[in-house]
C-alpha atoms as a PDB file:
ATOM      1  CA  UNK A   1     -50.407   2.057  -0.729  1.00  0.00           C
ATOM      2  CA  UNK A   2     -52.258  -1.039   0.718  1.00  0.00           C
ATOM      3  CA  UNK A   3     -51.521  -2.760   3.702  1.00  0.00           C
ATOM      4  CA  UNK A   4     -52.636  -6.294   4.186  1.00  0.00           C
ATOM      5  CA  UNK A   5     -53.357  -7.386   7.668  1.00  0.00           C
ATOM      6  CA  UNK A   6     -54.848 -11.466   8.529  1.00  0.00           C
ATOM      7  CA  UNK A   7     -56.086  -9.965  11.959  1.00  0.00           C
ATOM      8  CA  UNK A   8     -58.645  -7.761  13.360  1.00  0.00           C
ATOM      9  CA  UNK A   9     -56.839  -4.572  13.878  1.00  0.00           C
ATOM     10  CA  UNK A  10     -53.093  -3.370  13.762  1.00  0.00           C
ATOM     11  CA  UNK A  11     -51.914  -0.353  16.259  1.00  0.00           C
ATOM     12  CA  UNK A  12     -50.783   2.565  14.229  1.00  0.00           C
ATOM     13  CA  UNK A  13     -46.996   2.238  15.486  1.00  0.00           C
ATOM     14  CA  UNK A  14     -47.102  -1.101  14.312  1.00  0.00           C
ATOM     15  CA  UNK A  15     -48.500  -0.764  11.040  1.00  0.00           C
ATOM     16  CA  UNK A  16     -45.993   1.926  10.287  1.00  0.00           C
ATOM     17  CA  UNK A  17     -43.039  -0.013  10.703  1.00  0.00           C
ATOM     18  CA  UNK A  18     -45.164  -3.323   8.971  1.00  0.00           C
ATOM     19  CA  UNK A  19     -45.661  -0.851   6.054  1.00  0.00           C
ATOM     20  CA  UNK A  20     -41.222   0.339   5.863  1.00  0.00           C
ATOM     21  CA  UNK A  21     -42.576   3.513   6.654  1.00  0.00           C
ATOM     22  CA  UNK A  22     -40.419   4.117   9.645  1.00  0.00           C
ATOM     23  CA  UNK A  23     -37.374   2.235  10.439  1.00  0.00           C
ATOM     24  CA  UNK A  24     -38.482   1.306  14.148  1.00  0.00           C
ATOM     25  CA  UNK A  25     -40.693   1.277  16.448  1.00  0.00           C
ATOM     26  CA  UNK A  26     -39.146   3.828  18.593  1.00  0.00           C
ATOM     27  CA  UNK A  27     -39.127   6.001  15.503  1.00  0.00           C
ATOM     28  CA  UNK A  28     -43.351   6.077  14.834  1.00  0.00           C
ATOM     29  CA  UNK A  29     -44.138   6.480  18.784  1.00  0.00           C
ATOM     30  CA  UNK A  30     -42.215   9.908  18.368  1.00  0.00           C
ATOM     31  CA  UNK A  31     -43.408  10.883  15.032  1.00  0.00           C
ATOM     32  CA  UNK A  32     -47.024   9.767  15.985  1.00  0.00           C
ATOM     33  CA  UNK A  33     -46.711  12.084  19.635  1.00  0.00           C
ATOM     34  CA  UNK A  34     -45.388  15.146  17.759  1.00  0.00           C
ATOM     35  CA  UNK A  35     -48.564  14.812  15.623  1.00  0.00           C
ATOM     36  CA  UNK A  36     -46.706  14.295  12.129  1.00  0.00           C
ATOM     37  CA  UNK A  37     -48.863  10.988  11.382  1.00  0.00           C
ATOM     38  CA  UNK A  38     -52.835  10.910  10.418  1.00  0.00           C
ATOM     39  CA  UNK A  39     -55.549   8.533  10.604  1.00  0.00           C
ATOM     40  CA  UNK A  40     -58.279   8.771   8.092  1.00  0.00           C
ATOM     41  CA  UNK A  41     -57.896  12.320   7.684  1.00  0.00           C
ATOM     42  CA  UNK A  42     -57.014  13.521  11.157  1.00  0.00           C
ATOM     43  CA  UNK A  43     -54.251  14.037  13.028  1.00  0.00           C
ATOM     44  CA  UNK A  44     -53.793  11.275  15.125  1.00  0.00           C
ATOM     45  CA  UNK A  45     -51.349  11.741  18.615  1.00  0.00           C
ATOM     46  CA  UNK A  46     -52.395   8.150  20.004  1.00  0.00           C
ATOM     47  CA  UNK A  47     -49.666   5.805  19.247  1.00  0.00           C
ATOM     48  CA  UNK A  48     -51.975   2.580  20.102  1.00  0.00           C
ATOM     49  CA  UNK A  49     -54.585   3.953  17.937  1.00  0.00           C
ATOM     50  CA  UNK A  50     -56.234   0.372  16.924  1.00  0.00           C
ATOM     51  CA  UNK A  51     -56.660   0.045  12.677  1.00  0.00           C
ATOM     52  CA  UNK A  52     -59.096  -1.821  11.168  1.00  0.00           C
ATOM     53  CA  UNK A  53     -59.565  -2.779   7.237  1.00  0.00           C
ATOM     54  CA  UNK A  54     -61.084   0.111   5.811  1.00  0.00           C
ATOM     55  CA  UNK A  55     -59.043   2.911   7.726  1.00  0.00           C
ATOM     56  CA  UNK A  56     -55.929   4.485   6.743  1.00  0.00           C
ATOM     57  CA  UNK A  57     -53.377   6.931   7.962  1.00  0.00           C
ATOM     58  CA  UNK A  58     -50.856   9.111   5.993  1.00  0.00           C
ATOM     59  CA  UNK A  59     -47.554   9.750   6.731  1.00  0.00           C
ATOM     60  CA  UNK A  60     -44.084  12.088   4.947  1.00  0.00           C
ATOM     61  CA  UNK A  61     -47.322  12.501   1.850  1.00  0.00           C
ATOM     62  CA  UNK A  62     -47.602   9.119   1.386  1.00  0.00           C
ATOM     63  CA  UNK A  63     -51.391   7.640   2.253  1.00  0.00           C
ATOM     64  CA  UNK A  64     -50.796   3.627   3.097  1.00  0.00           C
ATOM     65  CA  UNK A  65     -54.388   1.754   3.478  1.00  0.00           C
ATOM     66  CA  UNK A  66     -55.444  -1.095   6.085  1.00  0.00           C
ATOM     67  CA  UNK A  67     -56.807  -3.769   4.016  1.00  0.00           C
ATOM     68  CA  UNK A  68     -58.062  -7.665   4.630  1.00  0.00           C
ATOM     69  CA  UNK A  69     -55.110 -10.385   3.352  1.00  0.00           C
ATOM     70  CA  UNK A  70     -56.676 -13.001   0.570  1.00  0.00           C
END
């Protein structure tokens, strides 16, 4: 599932919730810290983890992909 960002990079936590795949942001920092969430193939515990177009991180076997806005 693609997700369009217009800036350099999007934290993790941030594009979780920018994505509707958590409900808040409250809700990813825990997920991310009890190692549930990955980031191009690896777990990822870092909740400020900076994403850039190009990387992606999966999530409840859904895989949602950082891309560039047109």
């Amino acid at each position: 599932m693609p997700v369009p960002i217009d800036t350099e990079f999007i934290k993790l936590q941030d594009a979780m919730k920018y994505a509707n795949a958590v409900y808040s942001g409250g809700e990813a920092k825990v997920l991310i810290q009890e190692g549930q969430v990955e980031v191009n193939g690896e777990v990822c515990t870092m909740r400020g983890k900076k994403l850039r177009p190009g990387d992606n991180f999966a999530f409840a076997g859904q895989i949602y992909a950082i891309t560039e806005k047109t």
